[in-house]
Protein backbone atom coordinates (compact mmCIF):
# COMPACT_ATOMS: atom_id res chain seq x y z
CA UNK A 1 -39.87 7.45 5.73
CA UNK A 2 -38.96 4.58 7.99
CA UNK A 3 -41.72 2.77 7.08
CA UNK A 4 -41.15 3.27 4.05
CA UNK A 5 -37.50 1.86 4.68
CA UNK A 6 -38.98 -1.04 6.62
CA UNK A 7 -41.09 -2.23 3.35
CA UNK A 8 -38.63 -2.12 0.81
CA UNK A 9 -35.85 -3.78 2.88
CA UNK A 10 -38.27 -6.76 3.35
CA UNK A 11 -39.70 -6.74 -0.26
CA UNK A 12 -35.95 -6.99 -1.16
CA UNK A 13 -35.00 -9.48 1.16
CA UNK A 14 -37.91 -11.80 0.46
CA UNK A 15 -36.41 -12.15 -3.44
CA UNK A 16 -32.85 -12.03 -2.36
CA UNK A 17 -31.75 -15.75 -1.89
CA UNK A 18 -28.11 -14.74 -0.69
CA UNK A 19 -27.66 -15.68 2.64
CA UNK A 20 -24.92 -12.78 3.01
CA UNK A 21 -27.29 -10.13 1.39
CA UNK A 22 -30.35 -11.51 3.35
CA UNK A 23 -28.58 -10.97 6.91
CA UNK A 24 -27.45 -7.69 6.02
CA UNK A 25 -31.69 -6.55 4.62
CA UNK A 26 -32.27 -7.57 8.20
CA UNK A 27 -29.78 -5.91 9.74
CA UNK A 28 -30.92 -2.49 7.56
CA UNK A 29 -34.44 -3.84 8.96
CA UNK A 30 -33.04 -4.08 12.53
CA UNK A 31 -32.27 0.07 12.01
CA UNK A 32 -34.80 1.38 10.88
CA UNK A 33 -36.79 -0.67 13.45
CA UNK A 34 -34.97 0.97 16.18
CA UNK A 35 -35.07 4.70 14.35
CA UNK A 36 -38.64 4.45 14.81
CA UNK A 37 -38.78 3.73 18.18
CA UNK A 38 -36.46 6.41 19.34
CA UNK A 39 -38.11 8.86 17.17
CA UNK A 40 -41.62 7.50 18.94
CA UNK A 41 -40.38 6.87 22.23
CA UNK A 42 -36.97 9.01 23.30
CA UNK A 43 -37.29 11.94 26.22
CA UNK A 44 -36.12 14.53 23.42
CA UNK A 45 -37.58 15.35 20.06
CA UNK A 46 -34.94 14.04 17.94
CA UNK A 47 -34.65 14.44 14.07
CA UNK A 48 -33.56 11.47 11.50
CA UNK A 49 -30.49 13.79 10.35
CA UNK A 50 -29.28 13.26 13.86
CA UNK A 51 -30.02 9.97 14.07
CA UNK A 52 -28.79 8.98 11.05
CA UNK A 53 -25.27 10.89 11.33
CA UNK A 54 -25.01 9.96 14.78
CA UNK A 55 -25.15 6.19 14.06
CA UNK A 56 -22.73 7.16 10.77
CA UNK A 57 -20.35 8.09 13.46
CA UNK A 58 -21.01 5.24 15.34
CA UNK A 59 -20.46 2.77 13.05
CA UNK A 60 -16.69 4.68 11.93
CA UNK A 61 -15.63 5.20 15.39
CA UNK A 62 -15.91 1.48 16.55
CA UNK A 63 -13.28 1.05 13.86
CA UNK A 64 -10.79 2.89 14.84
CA UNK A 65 -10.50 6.66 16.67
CA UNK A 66 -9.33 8.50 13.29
CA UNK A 67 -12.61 7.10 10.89
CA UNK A 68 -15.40 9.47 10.67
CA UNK A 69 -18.36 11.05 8.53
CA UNK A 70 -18.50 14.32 7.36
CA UNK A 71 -22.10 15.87 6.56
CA UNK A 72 -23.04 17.53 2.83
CA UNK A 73 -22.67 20.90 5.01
CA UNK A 74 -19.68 20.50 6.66
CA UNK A 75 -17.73 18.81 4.29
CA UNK A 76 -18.54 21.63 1.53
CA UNK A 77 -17.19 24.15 4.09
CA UNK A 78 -14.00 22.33 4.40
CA UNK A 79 -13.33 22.19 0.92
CA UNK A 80 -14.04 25.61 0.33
CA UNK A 81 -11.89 26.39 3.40
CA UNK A 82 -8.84 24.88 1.69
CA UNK A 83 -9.59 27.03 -1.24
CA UNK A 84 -9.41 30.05 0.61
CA UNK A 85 -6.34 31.97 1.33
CA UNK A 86 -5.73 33.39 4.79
CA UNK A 87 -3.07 35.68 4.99
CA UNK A 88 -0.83 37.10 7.96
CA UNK A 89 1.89 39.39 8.24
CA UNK A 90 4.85 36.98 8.20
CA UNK A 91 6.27 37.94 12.04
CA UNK A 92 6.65 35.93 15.54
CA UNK A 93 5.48 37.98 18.35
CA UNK A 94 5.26 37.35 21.97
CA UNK A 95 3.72 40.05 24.45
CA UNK A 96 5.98 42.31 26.43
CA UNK A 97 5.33 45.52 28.69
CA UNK A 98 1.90 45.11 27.69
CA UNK A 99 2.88 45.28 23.95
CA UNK A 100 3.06 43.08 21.13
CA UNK A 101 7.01 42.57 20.72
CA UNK A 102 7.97 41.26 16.91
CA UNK A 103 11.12 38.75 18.30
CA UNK A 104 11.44 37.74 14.30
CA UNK A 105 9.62 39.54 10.94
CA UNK A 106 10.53 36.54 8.15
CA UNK A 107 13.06 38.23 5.45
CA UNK A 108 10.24 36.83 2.69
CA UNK A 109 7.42 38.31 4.57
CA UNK A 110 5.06 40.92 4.01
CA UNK A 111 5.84 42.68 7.19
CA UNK A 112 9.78 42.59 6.92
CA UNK A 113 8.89 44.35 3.11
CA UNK A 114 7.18 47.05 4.66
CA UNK A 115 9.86 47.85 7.08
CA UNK A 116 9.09 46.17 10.08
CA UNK A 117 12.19 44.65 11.90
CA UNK A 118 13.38 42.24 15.01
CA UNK A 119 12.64 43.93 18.43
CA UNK A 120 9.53 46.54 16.86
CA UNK A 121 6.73 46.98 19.25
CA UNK A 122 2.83 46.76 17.80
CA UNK A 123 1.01 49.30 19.93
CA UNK A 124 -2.25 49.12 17.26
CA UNK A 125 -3.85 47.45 14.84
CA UNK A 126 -6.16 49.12 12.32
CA UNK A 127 -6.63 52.13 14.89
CA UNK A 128 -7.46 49.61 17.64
CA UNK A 129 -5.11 49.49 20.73
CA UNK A 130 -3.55 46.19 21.55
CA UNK A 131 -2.20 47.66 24.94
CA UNK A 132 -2.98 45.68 27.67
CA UNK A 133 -4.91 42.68 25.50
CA UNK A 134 -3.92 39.06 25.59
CA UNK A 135 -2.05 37.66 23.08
CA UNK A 136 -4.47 36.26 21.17
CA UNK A 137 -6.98 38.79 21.31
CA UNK A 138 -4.02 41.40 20.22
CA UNK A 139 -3.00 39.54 17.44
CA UNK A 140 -6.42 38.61 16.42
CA UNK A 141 -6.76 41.72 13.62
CA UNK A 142 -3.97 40.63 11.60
CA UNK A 143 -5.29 38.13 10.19
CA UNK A 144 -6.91 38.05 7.27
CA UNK A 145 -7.46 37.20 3.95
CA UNK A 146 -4.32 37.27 1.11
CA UNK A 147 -4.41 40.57 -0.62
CA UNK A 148 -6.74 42.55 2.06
CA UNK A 149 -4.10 45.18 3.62
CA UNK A 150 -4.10 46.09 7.80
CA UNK A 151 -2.89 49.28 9.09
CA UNK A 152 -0.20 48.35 12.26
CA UNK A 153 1.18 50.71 14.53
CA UNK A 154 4.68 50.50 15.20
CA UNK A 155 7.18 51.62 17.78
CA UNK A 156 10.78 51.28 16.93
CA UNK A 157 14.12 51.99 18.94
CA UNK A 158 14.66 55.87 19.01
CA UNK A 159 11.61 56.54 16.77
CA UNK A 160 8.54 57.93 16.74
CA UNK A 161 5.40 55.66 16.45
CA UNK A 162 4.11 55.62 12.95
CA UNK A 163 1.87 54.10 11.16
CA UNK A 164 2.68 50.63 8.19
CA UNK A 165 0.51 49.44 6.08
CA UNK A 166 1.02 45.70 5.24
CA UNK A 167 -0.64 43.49 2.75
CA UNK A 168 -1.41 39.91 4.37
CA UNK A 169 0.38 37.68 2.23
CA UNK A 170 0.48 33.50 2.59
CA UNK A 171 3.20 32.75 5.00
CA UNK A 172 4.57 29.95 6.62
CA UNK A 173 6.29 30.37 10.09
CA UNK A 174 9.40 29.00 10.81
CA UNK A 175 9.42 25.27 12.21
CA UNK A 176 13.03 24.84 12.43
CA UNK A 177 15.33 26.37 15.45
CA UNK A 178 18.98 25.92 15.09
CA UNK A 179 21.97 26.85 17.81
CA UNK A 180 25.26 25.34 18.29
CA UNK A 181 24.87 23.30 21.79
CA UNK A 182 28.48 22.49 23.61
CA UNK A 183 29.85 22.25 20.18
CA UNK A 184 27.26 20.16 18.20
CA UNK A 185 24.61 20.99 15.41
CA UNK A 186 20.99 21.34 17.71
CA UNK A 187 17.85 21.57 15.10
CA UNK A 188 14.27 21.42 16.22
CA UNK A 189 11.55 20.73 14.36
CA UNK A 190 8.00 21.68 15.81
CA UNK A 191 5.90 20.23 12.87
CA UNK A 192 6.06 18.65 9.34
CA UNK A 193 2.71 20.54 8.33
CA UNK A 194 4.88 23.36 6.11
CA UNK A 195 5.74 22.93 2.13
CA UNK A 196 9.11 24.94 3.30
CA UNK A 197 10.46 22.28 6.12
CA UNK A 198 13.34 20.71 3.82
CA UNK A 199 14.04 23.98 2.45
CA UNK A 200 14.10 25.23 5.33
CA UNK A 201 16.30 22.75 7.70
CA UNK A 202 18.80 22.86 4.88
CA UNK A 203 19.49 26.16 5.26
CA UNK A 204 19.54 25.58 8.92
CA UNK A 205 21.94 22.80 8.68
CA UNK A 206 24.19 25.23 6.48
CA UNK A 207 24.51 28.24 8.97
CA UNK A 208 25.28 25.56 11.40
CA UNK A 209 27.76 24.13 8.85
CA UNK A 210 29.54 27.62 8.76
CA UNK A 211 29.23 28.63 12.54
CA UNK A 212 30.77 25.27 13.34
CA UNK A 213 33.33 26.07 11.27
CA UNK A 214 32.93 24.12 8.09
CA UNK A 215 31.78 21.07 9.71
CA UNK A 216 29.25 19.76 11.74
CA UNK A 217 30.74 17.25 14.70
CA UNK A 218 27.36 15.58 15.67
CA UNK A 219 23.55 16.49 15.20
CA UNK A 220 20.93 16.36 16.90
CA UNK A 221 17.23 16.73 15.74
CA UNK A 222 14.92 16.87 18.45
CA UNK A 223 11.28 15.67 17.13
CA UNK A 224 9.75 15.74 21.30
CA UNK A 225 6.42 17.00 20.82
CA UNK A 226 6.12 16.75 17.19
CA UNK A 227 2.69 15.88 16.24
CA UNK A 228 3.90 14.94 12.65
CA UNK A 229 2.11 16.56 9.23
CA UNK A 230 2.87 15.90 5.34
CA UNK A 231 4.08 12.80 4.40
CA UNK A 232 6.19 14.17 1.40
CA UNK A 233 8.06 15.97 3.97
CA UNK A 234 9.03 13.45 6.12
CA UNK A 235 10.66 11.89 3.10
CA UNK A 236 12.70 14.72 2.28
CA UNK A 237 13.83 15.15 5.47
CA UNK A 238 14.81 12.13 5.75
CA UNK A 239 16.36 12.01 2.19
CA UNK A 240 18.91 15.00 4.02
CA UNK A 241 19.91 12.12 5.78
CA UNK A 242 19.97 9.05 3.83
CA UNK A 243 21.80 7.95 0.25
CA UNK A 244 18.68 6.68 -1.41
CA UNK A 245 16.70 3.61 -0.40
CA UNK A 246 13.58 2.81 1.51
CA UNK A 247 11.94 5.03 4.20
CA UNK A 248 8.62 3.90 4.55
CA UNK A 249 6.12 1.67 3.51
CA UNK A 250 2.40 2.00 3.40
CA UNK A 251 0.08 -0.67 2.64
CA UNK A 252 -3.78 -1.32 2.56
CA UNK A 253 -6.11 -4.11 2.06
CA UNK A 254 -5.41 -4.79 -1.27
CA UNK A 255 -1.84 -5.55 -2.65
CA UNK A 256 -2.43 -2.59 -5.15
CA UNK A 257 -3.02 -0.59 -2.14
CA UNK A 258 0.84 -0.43 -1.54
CA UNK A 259 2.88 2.08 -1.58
CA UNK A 260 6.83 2.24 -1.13
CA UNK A 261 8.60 5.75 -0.57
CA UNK A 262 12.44 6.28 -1.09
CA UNK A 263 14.67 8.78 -0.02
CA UNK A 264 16.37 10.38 -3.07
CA UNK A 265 20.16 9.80 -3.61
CA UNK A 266 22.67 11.88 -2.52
CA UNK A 267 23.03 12.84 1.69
CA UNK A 268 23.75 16.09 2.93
CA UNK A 269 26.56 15.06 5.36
CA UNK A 270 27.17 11.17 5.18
CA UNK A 271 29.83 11.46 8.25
CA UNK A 272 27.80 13.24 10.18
CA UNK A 273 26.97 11.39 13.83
CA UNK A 274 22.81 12.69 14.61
CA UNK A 275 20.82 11.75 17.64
CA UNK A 276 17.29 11.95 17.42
CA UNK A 277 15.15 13.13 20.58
CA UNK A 278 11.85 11.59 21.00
CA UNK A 279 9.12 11.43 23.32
CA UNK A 280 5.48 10.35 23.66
CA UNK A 281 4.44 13.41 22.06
CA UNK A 282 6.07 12.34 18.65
CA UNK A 283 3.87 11.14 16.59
CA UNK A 284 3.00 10.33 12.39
CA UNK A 285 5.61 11.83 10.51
CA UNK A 286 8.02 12.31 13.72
CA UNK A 287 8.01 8.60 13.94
CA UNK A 288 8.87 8.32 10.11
CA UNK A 289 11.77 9.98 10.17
CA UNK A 290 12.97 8.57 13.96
CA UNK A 291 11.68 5.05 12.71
CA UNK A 292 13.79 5.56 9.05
CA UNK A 293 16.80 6.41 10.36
CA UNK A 294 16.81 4.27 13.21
CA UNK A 295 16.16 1.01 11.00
CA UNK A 296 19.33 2.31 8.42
CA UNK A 297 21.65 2.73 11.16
CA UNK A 298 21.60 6.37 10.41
CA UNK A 299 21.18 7.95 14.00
CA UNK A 300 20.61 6.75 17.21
CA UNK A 301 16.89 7.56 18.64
CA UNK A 302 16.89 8.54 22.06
CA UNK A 303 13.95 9.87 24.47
CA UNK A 304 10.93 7.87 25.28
CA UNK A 305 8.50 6.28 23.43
CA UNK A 306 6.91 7.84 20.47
CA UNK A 307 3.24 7.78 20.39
CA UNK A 308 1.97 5.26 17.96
CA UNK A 309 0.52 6.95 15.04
CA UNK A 310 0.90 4.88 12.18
CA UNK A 311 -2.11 4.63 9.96
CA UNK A 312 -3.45 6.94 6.88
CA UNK A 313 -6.89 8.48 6.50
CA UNK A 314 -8.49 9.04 3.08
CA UNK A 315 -11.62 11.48 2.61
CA UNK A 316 -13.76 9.53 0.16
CA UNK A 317 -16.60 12.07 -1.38
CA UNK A 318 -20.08 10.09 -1.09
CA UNK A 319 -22.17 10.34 -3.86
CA UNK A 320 -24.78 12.83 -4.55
CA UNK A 321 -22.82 15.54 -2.35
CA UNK A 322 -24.21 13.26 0.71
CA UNK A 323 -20.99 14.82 2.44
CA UNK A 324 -17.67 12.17 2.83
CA UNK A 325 -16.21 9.77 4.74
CA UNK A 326 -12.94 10.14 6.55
CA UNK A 327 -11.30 6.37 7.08
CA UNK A 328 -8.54 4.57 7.42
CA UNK A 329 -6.72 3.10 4.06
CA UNK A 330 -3.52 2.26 5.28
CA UNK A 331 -0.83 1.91 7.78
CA UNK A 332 3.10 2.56 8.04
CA UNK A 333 5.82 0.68 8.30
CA UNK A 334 9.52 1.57 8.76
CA UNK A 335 12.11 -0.29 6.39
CA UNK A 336 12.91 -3.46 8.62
CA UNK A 337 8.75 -3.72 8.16
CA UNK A 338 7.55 -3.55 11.59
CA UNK A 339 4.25 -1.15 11.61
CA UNK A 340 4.44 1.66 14.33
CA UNK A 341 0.69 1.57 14.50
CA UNK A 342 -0.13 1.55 18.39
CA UNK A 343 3.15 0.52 19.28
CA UNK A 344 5.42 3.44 17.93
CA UNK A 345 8.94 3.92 17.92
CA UNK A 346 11.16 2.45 20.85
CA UNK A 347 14.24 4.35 21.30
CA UNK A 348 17.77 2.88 21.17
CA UNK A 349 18.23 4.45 24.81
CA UNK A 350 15.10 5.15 27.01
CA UNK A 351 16.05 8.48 28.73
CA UNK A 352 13.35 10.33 31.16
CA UNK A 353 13.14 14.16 31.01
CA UNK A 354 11.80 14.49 34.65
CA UNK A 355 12.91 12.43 38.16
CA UNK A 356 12.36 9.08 39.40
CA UNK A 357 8.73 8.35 40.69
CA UNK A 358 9.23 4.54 41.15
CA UNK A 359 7.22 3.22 38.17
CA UNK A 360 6.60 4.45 34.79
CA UNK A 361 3.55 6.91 34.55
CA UNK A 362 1.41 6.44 32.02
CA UNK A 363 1.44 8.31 29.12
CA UNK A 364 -1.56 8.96 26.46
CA UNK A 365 -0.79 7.57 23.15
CA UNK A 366 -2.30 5.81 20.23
CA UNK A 367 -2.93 2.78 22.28
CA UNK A 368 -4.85 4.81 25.04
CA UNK A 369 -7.65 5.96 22.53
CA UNK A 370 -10.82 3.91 22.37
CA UNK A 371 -10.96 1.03 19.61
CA UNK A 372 -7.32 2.16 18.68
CA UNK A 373 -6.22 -0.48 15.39
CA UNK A 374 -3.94 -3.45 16.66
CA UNK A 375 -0.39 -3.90 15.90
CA UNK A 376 0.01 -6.99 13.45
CA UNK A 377 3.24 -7.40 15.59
CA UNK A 378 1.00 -7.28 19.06
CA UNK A 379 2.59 -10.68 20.44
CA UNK A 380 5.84 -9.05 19.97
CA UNK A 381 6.63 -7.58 23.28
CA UNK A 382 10.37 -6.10 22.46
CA UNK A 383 8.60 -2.30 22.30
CA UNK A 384 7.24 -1.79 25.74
CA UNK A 385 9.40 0.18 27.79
CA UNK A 386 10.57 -1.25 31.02
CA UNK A 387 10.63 0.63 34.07
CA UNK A 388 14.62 -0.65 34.74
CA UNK A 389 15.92 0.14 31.31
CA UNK A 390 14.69 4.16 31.75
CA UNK A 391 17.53 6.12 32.99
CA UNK A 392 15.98 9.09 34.93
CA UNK A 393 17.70 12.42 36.06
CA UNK A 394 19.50 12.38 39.51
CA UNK A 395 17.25 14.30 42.35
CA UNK A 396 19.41 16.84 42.23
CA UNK A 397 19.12 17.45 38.25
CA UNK A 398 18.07 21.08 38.43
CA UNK A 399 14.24 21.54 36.73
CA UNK A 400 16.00 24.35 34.60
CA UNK A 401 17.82 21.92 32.85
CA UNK A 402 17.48 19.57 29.33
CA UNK A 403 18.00 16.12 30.84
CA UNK A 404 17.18 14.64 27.63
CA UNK A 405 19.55 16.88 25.43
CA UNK A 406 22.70 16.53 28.00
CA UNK A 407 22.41 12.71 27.15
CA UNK A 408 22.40 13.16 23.65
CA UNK A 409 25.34 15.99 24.05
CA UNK A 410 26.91 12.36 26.02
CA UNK A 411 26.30 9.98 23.53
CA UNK A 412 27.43 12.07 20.37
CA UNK A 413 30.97 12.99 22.42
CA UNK A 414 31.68 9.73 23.46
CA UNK A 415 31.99 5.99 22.03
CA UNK A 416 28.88 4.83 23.07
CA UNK A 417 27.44 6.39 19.84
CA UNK A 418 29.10 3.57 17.47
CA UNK A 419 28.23 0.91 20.65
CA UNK A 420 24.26 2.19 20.09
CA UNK A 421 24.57 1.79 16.45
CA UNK A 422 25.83 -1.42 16.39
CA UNK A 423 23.60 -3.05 18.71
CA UNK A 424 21.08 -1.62 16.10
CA UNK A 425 22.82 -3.29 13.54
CA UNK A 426 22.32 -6.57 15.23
CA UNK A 427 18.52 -6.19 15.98
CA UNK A 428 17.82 -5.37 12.18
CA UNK A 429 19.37 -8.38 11.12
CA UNK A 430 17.78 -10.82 13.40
């Protein structure tokens, strides 16, 4: 085969009279050269499948970290995975007295239909005991796919143990907490991978609404940790926030590569003071929505450093079902244009979550992965965080304790919210 390779790359190249097309015949000439020695010469038996993919993989990764190939096999088996439908029960458990404790069955759920409530125990599934088991390996038979039932034992509050059957249905956990904290609106959001997150911090934003008394005081949305997800949902969320106009940009090689995104018209609560909490952790969509709102004026980002993932992947099918390639299409940028690939968001205060070690440690991010894409804004140095501009907790800040979030609770109850926002004011329009 590689001789085979070898003779028609230099049969082609010896009528090819392009010097572009000639240097790349010999560079196809250079491979297959080297194929056959390894094959010939390497310590291992090694197969041209292995070779091949391995120098696909290569080739992608020296790009950038997030370009790859998929093989025929592999790629099938991902595509038939997202066809699939797994089910689950619909509940949040952690384990307790040895038990499986349900701290919340979802109200849409399949498990909440059947009659299981907040604060049941799971003692079995399908006959099996989960006494004793770790979490995982407890919760492990619930799963399933949509439609297929499970038989869960359950122990309830002044009850006998009996025995529920419930169908595994498609659910989607919660990924937005709300509480009232020292008088303010507190939502976390733990991912953007969920069809449901709008819906769903609306609804949270409303129960805070009518806790709070008909009005929420100051927000704050804390993204820390938040490795991002669907783009459409970072929009929307976003679109809560914002009375139409841009929140993000992506563009590609090509002008007709580029695409603009808008938040609709309209704002849930246009008075409405909100702090965003970031951290290194925040990455992809998290930075959308910190970056968005940050450039508009909107709310006042405060944390650390968000990580730096700004860039879309497309999965182009290869022909002939030769499997796909993952690669990178495009990157982001926030409305005042600046790209957050590798360089991320830079909060409006730099607050630490843990004490004073003398210098800043460092922290993996985009930027800390092999052959990570540049910044087109690289020579700008105005988003590296300086070791005197962090404010760290005291030595006596108890470990117990949200450093983070008390500086936020600050900032929202005092005038150095409208201070923050200003100064933003003045750095977009320079």
């Amino acid at each position: 085969m590689l001789g085979g390779a070898l003779i028609l790359s230099s049969v082609v190249t010896a009528a090819e009279t392009d010097p572009e097309r000639e240097d790349a015949f010999e560079k196809l000439e250079l491979f297959a050269e080297v194929m056959a020695l390894v094959k010939e010469s390497y310590v291992e038996d090694i197969t041209d499948k292995e070779l091949v993919e391995g120098a696909l993989n290569g080739a992608l990764s020296s790009l950038d970290p997030h370009s790859a190939y998929t093989p025929p096999v592999e790629f099938k088996e991902q595509r038939e995975a997202v066809k699939r439908e797994y089910g689950g029960l619909g509940i949040e458990v952690t384990q307790e007295s040895g038990l499986v404790k349900v701290n919340h069955a979802l109200i849409n759920g399949p498990a909440y239909g059947a009659g299981i409530r907040d604060g049941d125990y799971i003692t079995a599934v399908d006959g099996v005991s989960v006494r004793d088991k770790d979490l995982d390996t407890a919760i492990k038979g619930m799963r399933g796919e949509t439609g297929e039932p499970v038989t869960v034992t359950v122990l309830s509050a002044n009850k006998a143990p009996r025995d529920i059957v419930v169908v595994r249905a498609q659910v989607q956990g919660r990924v937005v907490r709300e509480r009232v904290e020292q008088g303010l609106g507190y939502v976390s959001i733990e991912t953007f991978n969920n069809n449901n997150l709008t819906k769903d911090l609306e609804s949270a934003l409303q129960s805070l609404k009518s806790e709070l008394g008909g009005t929420i005081p100051g927000l704050i949305i804390d993204l820390r940790g938040n490795r991002g997800g669907l783009l459409d949902q970072s929009v929307s969320v976003s679109s809560l926030f914002l009375d139409g106009g841009e929140v993000l940009s992506a563009r590609g090689k090509a002008a007709s590569d580029n695409q603009r995104y808008n938040a609709e018209p309209g704002e849930l609560f246009p008075d409405m003071p909100i702090v965003v909490l970031v951290n290194s952790g925040s990455a992809s969509a998290a930075e959308i929505v910190a970056g968005a709102l940050q450039d508009r004026g909107r709310a006042v980002v405060l944390g650390r450093r968000t990580f730096g993932k700004g860039s879309v992947q497309s999965v182009i099918p290869l022909s002939r079902e030769r499997g796909a390639l993952r690669m990178t299409t495009q990157k982001y940028y926030t409305p005042s244009g600046k790209s957050i690939q590798g360089r991320g968001v830079i909060p409006d205060l730099l607050i630490a979550a843990v004490e004073d070690k003398g210098k800043l440690r460092k922290r993996f991010r985009e930027d800390s992965l092999p052959n990570f894409l540049k910044n087109p804004n690289d020579d700008e140095t105005d988003y590296e965080e300086k070791y005197e501009d962090v404010n760290f907790p005291p030595e006596s800040w108890p470990d117990t304790r949200d450093y983070q979030l008390r500086k936020a609770v600050d900032v929202l109850k005092t005038s150095r919210y409208q201070s923050l926002l200003a100064a933003q004011d003045a750095a977009f329009k320079n």
